[in-house]
Protein backbone atom coordinates (compact mmCIF):
# COMPACT_ATOMS: atom_id res chain seq x y z
CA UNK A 1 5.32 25.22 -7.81
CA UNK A 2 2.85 22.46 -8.66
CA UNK A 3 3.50 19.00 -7.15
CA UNK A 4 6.04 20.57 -5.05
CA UNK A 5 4.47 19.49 -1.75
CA UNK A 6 4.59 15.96 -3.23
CA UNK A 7 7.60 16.17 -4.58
CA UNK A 8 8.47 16.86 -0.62
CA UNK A 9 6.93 14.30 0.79
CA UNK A 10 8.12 11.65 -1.24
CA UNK A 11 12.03 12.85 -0.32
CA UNK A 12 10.58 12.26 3.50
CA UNK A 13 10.02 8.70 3.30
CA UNK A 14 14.19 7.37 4.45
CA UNK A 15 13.86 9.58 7.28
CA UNK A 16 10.43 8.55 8.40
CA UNK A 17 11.96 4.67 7.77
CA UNK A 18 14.16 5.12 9.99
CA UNK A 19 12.43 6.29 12.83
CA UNK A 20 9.82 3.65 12.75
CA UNK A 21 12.64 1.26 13.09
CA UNK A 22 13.84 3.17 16.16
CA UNK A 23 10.52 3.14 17.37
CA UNK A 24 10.65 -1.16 16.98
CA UNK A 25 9.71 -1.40 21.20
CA UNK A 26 6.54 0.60 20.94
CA UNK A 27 5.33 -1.79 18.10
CA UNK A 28 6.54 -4.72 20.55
CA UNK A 29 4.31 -3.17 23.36
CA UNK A 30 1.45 -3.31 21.30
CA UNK A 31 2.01 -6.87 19.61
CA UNK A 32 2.85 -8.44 23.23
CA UNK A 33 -1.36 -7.40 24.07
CA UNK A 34 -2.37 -8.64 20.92
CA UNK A 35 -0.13 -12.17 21.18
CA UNK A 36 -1.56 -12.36 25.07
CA UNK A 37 -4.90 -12.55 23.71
CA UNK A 38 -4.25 -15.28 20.80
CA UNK A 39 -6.62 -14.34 18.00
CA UNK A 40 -8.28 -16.91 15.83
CA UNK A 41 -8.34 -14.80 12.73
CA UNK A 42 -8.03 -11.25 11.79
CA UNK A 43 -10.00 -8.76 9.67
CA UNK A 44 -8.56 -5.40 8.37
CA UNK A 45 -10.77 -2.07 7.66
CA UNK A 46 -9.65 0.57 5.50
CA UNK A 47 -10.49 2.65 2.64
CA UNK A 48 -8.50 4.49 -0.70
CA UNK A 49 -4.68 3.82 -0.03
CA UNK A 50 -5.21 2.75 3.10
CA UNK A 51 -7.08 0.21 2.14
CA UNK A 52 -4.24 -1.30 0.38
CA UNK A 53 -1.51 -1.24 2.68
CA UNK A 54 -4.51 -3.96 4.38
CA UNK A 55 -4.23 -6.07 1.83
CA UNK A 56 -0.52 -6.45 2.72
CA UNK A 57 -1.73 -6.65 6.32
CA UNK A 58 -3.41 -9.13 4.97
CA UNK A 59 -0.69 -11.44 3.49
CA UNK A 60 1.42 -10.55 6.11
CA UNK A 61 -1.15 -12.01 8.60
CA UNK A 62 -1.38 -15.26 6.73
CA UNK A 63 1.99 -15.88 5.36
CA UNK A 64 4.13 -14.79 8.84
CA UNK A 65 1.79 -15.57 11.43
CA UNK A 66 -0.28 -18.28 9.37
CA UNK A 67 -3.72 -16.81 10.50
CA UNK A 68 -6.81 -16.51 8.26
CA UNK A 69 -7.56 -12.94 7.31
CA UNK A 70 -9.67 -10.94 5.39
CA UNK A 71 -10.66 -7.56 4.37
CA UNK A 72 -13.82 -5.84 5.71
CA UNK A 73 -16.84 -3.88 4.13
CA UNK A 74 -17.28 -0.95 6.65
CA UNK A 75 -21.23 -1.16 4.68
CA UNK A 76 -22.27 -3.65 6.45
CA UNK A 77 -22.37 -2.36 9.61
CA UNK A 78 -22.75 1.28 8.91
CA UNK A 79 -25.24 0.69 5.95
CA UNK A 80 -26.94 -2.55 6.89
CA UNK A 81 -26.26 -2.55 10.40
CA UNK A 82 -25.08 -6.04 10.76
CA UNK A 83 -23.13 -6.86 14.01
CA UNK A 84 -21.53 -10.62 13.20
CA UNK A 85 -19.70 -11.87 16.68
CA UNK A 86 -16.45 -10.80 17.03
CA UNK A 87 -14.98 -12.89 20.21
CA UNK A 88 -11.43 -13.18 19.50
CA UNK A 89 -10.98 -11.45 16.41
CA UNK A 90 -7.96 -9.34 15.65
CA UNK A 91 -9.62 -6.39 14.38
CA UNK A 92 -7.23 -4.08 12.76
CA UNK A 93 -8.60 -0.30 11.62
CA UNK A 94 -6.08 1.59 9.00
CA UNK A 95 -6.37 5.31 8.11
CA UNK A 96 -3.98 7.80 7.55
CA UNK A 97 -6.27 10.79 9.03
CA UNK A 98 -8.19 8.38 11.43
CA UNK A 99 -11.27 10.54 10.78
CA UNK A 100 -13.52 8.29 8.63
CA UNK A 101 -17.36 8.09 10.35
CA UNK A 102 -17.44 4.60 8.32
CA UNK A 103 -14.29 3.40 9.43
CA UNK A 104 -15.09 5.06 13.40
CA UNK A 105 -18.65 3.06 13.56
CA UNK A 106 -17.62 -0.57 12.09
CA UNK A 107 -14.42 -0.36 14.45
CA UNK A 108 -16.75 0.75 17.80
CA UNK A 109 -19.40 -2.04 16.48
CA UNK A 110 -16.91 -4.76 16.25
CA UNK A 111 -15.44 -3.89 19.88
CA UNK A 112 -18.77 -4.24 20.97
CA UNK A 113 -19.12 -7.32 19.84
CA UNK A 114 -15.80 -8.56 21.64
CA UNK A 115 -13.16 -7.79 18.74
CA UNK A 116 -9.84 -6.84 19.77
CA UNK A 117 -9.71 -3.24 18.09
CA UNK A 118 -6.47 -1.92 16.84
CA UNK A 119 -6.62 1.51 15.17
CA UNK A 120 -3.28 2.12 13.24
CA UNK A 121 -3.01 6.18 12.10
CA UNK A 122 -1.31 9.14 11.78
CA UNK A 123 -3.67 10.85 13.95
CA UNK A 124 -2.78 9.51 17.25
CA UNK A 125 -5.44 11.90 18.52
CA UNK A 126 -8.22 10.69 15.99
CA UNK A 127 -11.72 9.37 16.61
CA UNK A 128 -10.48 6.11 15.31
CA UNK A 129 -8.01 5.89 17.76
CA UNK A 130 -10.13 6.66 20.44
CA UNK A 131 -12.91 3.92 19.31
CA UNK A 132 -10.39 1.43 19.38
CA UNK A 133 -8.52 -0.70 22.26
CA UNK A 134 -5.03 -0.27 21.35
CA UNK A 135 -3.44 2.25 18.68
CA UNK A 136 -0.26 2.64 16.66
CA UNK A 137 0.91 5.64 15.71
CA UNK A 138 2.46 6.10 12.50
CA UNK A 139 4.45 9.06 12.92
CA UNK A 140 5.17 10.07 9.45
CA UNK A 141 4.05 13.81 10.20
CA UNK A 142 1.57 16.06 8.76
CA UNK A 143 1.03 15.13 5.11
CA UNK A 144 0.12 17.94 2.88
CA UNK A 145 -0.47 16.80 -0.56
CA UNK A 146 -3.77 15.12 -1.67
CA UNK A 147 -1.74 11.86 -2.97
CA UNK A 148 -0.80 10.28 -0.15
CA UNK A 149 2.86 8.75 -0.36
CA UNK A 150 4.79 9.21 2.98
CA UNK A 151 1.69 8.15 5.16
CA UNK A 152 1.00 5.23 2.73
CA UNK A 153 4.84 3.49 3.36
CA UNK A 154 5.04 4.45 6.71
CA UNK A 155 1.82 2.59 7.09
CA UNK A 156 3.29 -0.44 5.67
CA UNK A 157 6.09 -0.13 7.30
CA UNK A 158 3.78 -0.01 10.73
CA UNK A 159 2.24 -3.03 9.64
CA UNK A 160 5.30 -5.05 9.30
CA UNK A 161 6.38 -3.76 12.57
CA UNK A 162 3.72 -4.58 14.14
CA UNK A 163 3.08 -8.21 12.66
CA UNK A 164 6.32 -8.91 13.16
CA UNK A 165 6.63 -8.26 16.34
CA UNK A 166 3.21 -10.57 17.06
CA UNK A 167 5.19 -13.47 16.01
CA UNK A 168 8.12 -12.50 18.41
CA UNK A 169 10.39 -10.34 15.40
CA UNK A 170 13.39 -8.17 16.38
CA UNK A 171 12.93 -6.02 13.04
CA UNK A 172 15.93 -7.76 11.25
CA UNK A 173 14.89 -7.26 7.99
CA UNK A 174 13.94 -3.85 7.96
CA UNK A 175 17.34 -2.48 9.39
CA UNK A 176 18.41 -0.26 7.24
CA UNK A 177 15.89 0.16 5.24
CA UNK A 178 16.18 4.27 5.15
CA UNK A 179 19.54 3.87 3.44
CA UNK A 180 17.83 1.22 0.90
CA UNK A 181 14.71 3.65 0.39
CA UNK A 182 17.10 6.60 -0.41
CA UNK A 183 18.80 4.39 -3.12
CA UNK A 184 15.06 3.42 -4.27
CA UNK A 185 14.07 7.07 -4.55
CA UNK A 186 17.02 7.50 -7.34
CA UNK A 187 16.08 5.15 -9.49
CA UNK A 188 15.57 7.15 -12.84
CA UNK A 189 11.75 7.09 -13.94
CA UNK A 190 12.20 9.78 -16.91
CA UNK A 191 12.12 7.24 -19.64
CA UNK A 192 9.15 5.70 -18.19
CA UNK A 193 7.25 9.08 -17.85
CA UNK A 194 8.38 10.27 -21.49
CA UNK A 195 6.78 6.49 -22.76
CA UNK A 196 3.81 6.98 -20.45
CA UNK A 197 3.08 10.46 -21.37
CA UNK A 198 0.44 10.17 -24.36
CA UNK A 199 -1.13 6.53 -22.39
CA UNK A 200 -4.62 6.86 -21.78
CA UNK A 201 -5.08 3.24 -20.10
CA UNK A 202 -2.71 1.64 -17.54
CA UNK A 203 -2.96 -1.53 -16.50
CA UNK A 204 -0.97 -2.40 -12.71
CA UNK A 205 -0.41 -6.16 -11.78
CA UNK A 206 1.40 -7.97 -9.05
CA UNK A 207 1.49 -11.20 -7.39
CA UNK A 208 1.29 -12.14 -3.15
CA UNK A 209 2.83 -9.33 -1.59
CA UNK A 210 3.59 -7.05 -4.34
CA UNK A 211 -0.72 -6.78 -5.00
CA UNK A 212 -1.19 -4.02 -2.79
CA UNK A 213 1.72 -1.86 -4.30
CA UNK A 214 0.02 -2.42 -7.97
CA UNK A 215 -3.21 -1.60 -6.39
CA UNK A 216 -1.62 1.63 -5.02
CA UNK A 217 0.20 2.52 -8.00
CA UNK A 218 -3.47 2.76 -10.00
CA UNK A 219 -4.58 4.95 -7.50
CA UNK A 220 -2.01 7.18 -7.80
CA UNK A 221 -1.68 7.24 -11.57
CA UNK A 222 -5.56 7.90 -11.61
CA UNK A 223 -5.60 10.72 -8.91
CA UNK A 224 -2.88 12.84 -9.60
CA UNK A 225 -2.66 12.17 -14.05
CA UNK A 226 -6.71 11.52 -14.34
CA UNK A 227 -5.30 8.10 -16.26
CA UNK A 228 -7.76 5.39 -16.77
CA UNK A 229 -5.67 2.90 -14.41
CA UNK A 230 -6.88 -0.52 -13.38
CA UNK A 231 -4.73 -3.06 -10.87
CA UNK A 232 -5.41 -6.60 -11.19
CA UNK A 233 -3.65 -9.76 -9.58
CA UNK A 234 -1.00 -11.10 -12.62
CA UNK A 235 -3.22 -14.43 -11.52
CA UNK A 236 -6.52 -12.68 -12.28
CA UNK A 237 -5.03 -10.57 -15.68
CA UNK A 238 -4.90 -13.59 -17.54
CA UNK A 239 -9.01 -14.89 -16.19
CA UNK A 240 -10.04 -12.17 -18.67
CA UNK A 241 -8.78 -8.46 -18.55
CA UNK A 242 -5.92 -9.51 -20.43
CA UNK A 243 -8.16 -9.71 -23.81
CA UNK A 244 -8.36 -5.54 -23.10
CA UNK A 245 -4.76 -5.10 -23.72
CA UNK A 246 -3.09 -4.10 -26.75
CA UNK A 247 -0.21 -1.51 -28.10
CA UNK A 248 -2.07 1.34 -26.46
CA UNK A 249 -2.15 -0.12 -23.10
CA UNK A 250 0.41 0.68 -20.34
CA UNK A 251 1.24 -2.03 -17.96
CA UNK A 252 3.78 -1.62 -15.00
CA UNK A 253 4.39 -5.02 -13.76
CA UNK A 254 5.83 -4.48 -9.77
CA UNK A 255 7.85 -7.64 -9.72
CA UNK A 256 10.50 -8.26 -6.43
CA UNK A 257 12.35 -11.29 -6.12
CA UNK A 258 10.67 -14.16 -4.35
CA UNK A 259 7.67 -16.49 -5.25
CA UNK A 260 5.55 -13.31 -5.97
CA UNK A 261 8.11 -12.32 -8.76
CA UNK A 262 8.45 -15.58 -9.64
CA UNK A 263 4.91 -16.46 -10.25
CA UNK A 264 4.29 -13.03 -12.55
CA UNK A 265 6.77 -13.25 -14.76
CA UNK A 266 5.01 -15.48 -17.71
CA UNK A 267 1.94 -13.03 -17.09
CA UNK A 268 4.22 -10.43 -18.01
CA UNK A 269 5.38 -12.36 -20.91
CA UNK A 270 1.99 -12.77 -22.42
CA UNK A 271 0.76 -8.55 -22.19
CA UNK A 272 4.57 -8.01 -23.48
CA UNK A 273 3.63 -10.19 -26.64
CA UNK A 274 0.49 -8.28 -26.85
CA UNK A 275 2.48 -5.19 -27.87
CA UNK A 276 1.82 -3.30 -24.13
CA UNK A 277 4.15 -0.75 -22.95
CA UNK A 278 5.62 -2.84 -19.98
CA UNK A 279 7.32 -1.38 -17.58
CA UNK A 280 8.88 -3.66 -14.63
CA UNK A 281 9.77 -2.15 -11.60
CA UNK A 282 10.73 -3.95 -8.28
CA UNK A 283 14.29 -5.90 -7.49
CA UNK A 284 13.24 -8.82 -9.77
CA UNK A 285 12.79 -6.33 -12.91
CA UNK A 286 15.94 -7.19 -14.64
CA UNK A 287 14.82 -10.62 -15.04
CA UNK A 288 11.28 -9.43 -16.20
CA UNK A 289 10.19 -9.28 -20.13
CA UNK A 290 9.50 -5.41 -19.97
CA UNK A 291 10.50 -2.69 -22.79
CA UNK A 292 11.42 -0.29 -19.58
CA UNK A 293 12.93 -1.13 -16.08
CA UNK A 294 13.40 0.45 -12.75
CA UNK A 295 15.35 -1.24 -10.79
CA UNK A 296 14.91 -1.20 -6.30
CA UNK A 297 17.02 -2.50 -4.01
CA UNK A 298 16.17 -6.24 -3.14
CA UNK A 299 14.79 -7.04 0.68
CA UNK A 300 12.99 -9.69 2.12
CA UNK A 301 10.43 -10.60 -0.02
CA UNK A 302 7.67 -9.60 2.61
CA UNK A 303 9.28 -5.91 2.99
CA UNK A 304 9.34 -5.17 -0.78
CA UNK A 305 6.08 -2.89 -0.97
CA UNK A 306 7.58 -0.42 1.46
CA UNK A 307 10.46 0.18 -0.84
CA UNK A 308 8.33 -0.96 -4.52
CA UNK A 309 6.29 2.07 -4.22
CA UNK A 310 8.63 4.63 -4.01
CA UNK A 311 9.75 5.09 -8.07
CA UNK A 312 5.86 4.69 -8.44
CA UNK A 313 5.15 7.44 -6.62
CA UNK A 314 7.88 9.06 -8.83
CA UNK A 315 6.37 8.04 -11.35
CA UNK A 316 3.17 9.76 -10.89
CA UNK A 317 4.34 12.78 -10.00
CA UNK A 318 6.48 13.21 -13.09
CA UNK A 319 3.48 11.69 -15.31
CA UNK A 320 0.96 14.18 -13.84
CA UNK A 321 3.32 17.50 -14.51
CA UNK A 322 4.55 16.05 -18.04
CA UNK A 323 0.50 16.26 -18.30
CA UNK A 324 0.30 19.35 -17.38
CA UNK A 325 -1.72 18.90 -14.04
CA UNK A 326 -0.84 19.93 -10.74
CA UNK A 327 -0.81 16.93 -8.43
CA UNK A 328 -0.94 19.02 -5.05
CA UNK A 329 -4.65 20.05 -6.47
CA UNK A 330 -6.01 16.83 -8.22
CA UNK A 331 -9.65 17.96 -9.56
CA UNK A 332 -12.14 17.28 -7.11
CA UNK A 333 -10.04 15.57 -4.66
CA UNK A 334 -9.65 16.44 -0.93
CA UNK A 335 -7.16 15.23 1.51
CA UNK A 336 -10.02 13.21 4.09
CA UNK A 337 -12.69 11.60 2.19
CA UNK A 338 -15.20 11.03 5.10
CA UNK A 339 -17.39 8.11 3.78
CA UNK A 340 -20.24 6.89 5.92
């Protein structure tokens, strides 16, 4: 049946939750080598979804362990062949396959040039794991569909793990956090696909933390129901893009309690008044000016994309068969992209 094998994989995600958490020491193992070698800054490589669960990385990086960070352009090494100096660098390489030449060169480059490499996959046997120092492996098992959805919160739930543990963590506030995901994964998203259903343009936003789950929610509205879907910071909606939205734009505004939430909800207020189709989703999205709400359990405000992407993911799925495509077989998608 189309999007069955999504539809699968989504239902996954408690059960792969919890056996990260399980897994907390082998995180610990890896952080302890990365803590021993006291980085002055980090930089994160990815691409597609992967990419995003770096940008949490990223404010993960800065907000819990108060270290610069920043995102890297694979290009420049494998395109333009620049080798910047690396000497203690926290070099952290995300992919879900680990089988991207781009992502394989620019993580052996930067070793070279005295970066410690960290590949974190779910291809423990991957090139990219092999060109890097140290590895985590995700776990989440073999991922069929094209949309990526268990590999993507498993890899943010890695990353939190991970970080975490850097700054000495026991992995308080993700206990439990199979038992919240189930409860996420039954928050009803019918209304939302029924007002979403004739939408040509979506609009995502977020603020701090909840950035890289609008980010991923475009990508998966665009891949698997061919919408026109654009994430933007709620800080950067208003520097211009919000002139572009009107009564046939769709926003979904991922809003979780905390200063993310916080921050986005008079950006909300503004596209609402514009006559969008909001729809709020996240813990905070009772107290959001939306026309539809999905509610998700409320966390630490740093663990909220694991569990904010889940009736997104819903979401897309039920958008792309109420559309009549099959989101197992998006149109001239495959499941590794190798970019060079």
């Amino acid at each position: 049946m189309a999007g069955s094998r999504m539809a699968a994989e989504i239902a996954e995600q408690p059960a792969v939750f919890d056996s990260l958490v399980a897994r907390q020491g082998d995180f610990a193992s890896v952080a302890s080598l990365i803590a021993a070698r006291r980085p002055r800054f980090a930089l994160l490589a990815a691409r597609g979804s992967s990419d995003h669960a770096a940008l949490y990385a990223k404010y993960l990086i800065e907000v819990l362990l108060q270290l610069p960070a920043g995102l890297v352009s694979p290009s420049t090494t494998t395109l333009y062949g620049a080798r910047p100096d690396f000497t203690d660098v926290l070099y952290l390489s995300v992919s879900q396959s680990g089988g991207s030449p781009d992502l394989v060169a620019a993580t052996e480059a930067a070793r070279a040039q005295g970066a410690l490499t960290v590949a974190v996959t779910n291809t423990p046997s991957s090139p990219l794991s092999d060109a890097a120092e140290l590895s985590v492996d995700i776990k989440a098992g073999d991922e069929l569909a094209v949309a990526a959805t268990k590999t993507y919160s498993a890899t943010l739930l890695s990353l939190y793990l991970l970080v975490d543990a850097v700054r000495g963590g026991s992995a308080e506030a993700v206990q439990g956090i199979g038992e919240l995901a189930s409860t996420a994964l039954t928050a009803p998203v019918e209304d939302a696909v029924e007002r979403f259903r004739a939408i040509e343009r979506v609009v995502t936003t977020g603020r701090g933390y909840s950035s890289a789950t609008a980010a991923e929610a475009a990508l998966k509205l665009a891949e698997t129901s061919y919408l026109a879907a654009r994430a933007y910071s709620g800080a950067d909606l208003l520097h211009g893009p919000v002139a572009a939205i009107d009564e046939h734009t769709g926003v979904v505004a991922v809003t979780s309690r905390g200063h993310g939430g916080t921050a986005l909800r008079d950006v909300v207020q503004t596209v609402h008044d514009r006559g969008a189709a909001v729809l709020a989703v996240g813990s905070a999205a009772a107290d959001t000016p939306a026309d539809l709400r999905v509610a998700v359990p409320e966390t630490a405000e740093e663990v909220a994309p694991v569990l904010e992407i889940l009736p997104l993911q819903r979401l897309a799925l039920g958008l792309s068969l109420a559309r009549g495509v099959d989101p197992d077989n998006p149109r001239g998608l495959h499941k590794v992209t190798r970019t060079v």
